[in-house]
C-alpha atoms as a PDB file:
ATOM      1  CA  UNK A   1      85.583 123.212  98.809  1.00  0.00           C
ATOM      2  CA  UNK A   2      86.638 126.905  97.888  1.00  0.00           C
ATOM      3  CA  UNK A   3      88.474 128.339 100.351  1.00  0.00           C
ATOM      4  CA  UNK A   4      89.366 131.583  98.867  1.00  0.00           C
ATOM      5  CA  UNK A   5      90.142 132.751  95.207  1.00  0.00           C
ATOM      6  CA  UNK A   6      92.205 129.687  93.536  1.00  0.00           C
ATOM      7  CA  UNK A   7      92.551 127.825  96.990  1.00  0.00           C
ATOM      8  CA  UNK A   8      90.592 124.744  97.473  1.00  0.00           C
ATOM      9  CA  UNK A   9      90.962 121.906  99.848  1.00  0.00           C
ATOM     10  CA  UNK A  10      90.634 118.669  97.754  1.00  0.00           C
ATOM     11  CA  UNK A  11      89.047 115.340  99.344  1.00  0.00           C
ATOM     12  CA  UNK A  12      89.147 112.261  97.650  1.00  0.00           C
ATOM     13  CA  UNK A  13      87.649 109.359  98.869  1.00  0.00           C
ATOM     14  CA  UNK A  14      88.087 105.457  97.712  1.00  0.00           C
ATOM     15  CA  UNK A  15      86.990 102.084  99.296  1.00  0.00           C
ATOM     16  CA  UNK A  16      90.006  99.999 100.223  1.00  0.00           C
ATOM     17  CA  UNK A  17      89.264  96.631  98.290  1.00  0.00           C
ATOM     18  CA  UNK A  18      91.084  94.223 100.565  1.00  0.00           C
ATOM     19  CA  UNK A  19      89.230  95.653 103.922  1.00  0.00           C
ATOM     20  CA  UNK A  20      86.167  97.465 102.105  1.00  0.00           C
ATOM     21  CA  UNK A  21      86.761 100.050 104.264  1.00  0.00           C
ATOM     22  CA  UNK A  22      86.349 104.159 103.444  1.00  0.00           C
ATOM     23  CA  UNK A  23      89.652 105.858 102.667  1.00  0.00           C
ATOM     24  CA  UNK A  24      90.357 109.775 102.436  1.00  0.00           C
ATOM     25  CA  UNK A  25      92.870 112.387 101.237  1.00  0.00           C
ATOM     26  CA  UNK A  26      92.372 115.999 102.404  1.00  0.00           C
ATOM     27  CA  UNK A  27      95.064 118.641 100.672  1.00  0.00           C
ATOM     28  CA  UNK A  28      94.526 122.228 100.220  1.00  0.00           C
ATOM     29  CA  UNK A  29      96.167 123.334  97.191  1.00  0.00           C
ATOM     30  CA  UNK A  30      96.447 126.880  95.060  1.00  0.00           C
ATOM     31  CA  UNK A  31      94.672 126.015  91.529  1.00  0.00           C
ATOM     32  CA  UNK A  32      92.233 126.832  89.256  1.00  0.00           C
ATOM     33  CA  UNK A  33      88.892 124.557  89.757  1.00  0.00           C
ATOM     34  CA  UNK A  34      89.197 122.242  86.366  1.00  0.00           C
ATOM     35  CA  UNK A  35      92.871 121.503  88.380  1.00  0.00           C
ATOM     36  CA  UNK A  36      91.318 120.832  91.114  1.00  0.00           C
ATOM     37  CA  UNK A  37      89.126 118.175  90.139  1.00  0.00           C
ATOM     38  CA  UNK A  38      91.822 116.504  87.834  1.00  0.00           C
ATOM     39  CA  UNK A  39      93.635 116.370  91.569  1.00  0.00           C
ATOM     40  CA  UNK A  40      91.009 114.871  93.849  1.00  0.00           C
ATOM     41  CA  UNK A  41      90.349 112.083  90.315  1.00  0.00           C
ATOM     42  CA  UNK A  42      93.473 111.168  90.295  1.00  0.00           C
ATOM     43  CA  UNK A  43      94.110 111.049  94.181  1.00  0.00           C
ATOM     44  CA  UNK A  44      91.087 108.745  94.358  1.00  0.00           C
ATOM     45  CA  UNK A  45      92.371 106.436  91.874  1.00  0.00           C
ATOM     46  CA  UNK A  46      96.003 106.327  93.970  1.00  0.00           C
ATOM     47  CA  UNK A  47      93.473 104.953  96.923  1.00  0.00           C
ATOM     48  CA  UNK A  48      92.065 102.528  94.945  1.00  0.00           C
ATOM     49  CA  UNK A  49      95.195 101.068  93.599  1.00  0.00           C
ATOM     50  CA  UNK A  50      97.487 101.350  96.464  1.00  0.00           C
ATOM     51  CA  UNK A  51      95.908  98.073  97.803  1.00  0.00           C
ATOM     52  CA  UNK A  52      95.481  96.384  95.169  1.00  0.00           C
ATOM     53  CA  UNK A  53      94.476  92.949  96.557  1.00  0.00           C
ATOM     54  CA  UNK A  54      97.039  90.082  95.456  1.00  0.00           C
ATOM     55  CA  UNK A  55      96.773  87.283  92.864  1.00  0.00           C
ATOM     56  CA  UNK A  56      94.575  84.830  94.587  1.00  0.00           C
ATOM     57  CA  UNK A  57      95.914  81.520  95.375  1.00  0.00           C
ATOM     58  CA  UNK A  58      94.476  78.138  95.356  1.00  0.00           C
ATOM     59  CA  UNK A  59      95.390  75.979  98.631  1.00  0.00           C
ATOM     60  CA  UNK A  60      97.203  73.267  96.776  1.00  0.00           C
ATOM     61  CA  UNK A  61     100.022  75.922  95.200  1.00  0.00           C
ATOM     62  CA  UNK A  62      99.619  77.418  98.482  1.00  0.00           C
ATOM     63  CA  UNK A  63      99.992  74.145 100.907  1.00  0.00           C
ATOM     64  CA  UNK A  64     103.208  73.043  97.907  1.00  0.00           C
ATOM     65  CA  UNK A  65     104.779  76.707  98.650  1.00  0.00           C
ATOM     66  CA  UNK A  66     104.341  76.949 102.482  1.00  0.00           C
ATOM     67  CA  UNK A  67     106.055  72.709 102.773  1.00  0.00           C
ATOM     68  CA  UNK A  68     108.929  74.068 100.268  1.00  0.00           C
ATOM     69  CA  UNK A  69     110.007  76.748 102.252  1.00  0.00           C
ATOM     70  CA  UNK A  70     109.652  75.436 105.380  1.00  0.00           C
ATOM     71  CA  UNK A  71     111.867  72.557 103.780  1.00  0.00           C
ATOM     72  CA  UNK A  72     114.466  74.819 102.299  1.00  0.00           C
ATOM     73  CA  UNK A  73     115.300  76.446 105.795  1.00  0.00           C
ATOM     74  CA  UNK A  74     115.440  73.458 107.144  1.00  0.00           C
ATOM     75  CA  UNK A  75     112.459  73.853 110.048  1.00  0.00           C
ATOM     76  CA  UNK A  76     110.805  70.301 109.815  1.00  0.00           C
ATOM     77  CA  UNK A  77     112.746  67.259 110.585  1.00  0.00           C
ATOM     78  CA  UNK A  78     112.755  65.216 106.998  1.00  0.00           C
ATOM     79  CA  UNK A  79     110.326  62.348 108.475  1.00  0.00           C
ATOM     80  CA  UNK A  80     107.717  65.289 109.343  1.00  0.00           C
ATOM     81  CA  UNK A  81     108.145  66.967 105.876  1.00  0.00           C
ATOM     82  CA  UNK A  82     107.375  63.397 104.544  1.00  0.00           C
ATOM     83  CA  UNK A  83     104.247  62.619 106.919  1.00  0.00           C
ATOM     84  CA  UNK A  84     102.775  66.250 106.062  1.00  0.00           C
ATOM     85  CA  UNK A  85     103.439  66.107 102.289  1.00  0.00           C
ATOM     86  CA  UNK A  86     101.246  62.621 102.294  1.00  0.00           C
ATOM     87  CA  UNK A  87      99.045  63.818 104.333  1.00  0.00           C
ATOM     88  CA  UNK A  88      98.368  67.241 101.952  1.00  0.00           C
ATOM     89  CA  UNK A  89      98.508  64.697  98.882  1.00  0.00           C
ATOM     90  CA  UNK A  90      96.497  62.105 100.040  1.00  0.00           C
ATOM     91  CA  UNK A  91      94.097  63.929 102.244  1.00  0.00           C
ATOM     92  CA  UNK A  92      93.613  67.377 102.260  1.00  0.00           C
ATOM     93  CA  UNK A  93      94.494  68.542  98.303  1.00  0.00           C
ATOM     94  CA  UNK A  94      91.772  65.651  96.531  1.00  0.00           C
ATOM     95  CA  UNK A  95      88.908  67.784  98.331  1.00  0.00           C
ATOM     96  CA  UNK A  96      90.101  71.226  99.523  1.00  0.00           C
ATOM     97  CA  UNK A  97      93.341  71.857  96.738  1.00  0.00           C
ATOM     98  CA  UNK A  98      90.761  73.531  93.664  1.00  0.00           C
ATOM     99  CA  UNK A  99      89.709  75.981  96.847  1.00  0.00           C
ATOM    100  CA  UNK A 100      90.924  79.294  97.156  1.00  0.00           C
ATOM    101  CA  UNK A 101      92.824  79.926 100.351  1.00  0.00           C
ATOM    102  CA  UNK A 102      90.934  83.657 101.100  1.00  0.00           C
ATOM    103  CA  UNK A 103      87.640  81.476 100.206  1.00  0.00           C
ATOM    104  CA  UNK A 104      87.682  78.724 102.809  1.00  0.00           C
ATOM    105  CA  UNK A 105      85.136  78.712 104.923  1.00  0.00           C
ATOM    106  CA  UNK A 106      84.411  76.441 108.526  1.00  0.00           C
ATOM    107  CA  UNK A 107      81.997  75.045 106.683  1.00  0.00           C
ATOM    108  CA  UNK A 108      84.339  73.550 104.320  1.00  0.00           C
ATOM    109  CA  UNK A 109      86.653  72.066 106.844  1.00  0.00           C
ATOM    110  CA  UNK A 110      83.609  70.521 108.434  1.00  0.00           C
ATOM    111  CA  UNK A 111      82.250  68.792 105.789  1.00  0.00           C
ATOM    112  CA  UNK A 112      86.040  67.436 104.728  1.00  0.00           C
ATOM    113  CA  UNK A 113      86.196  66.473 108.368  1.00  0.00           C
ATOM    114  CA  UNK A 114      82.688  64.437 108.393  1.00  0.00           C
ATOM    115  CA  UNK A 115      83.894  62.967 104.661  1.00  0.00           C
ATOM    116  CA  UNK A 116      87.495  61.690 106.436  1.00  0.00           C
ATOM    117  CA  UNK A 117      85.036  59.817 109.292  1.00  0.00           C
ATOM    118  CA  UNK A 118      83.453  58.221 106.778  1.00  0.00           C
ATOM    119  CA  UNK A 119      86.446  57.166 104.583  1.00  0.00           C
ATOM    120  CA  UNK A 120      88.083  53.338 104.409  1.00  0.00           C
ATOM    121  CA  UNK A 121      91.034  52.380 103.532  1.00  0.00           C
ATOM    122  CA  UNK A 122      92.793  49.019 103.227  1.00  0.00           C
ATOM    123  CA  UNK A 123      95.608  48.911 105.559  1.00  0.00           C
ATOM    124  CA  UNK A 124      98.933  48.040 103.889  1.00  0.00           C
ATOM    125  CA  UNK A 125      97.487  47.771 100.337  1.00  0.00           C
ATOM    126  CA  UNK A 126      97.894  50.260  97.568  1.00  0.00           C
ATOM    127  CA  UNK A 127      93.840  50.957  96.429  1.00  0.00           C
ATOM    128  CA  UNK A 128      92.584  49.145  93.640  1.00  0.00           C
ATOM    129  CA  UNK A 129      89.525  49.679  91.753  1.00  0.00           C
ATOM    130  CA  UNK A 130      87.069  46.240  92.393  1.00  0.00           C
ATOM    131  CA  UNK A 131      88.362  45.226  95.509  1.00  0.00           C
ATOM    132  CA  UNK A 132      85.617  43.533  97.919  1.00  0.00           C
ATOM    133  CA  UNK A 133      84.932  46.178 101.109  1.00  0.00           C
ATOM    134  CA  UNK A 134      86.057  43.177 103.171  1.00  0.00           C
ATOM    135  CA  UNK A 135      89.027  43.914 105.133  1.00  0.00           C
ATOM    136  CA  UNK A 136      88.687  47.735 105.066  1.00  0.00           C
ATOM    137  CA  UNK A 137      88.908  50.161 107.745  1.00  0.00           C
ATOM    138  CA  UNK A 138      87.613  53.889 108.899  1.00  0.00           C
ATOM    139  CA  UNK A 139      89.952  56.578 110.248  1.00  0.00           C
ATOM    140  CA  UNK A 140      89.848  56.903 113.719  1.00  0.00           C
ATOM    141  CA  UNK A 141      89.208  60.421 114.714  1.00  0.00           C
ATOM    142  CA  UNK A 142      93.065  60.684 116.203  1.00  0.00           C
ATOM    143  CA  UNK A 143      93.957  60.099 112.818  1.00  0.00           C
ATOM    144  CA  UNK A 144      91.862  62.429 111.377  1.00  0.00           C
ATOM    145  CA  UNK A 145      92.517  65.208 113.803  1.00  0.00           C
ATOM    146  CA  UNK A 146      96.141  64.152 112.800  1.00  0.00           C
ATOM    147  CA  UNK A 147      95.086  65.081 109.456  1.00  0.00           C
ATOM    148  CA  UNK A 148      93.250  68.363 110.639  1.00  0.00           C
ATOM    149  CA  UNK A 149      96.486  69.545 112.218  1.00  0.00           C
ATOM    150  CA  UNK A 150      98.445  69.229 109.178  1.00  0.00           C
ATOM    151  CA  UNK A 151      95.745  71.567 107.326  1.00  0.00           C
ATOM    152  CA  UNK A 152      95.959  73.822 109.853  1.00  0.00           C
ATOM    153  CA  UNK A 153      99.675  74.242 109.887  1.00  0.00           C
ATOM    154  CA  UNK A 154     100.171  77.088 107.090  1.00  0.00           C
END
């Protein structure tokens, strides 16, 4: 918008990409109109790559990070580092590690909680292909809650 002879206030508007929400610059400046222009172009593009959103990260490099550091400063006892990491590498990384953190929905966790109900295992015995179903047995629902809390932690 002219407001006088070489003055102009410049807008520039962007959309934030991590929030999607409407961002603006107002400046008045003293310059010629093809100046002007060049300004509120390259102000927009500062908006739109201020926020640049962050490399997106799968849960299992995720869940590997977060159990790492909480390790290295030493804020989980060594038998809790040890029940969460089998949990995460038994449990929770076979269905949920491919996943994108930022794309995890309830729906997800749902249908991995409804999938550990349903799950056996043979208690005391490594799993072997072939086995007979005799002697197998289904999570209880502490134990999957159990599991649930360990997802939840990070």
């Amino acid at each position: 918008m002219e407001l006088g002879t070489n003055h102009y206030e410049i807008r520039a508007r962007a959309t934030d990409p991590r929030t999607g929400r409407r961002k603006e610059v107002r400046r008045e400046k003293e310059c010629s109109l093809k100046e002007a222009v060049a300004l509120q172009l390259q102000w927009a593009e500062e908006l739109r790559s201020a926020d640049e959103r962050p490399e997106r990260m799968r849960l299992v490099t995720f869940a590997r990070s977060w159990l790492a550091g909480k390790l290295d400063k030493s804020l989980l006892k060594p038998s809790t580092a040890a029940k969460n990491a089998s949990v995460l590498e038994l449990h929770v990384i076979p269905h949920l590690g491919d996943v994108y953190v930022d794309a995890i929905h309830p729906a997800d966790v749902e249908q991995w909680l409804l999938g550990q109900l349903r799950r056996e295992y043979a208690p005391g015995r490594k799993p072997r292909s072939g086995r007979s179903r005799a002697g197998l047995k289904g999570y209880t629902p502490g134990a999957v809650l159990g599991q649930l809390r360990v997802l939840r932690a990070p």
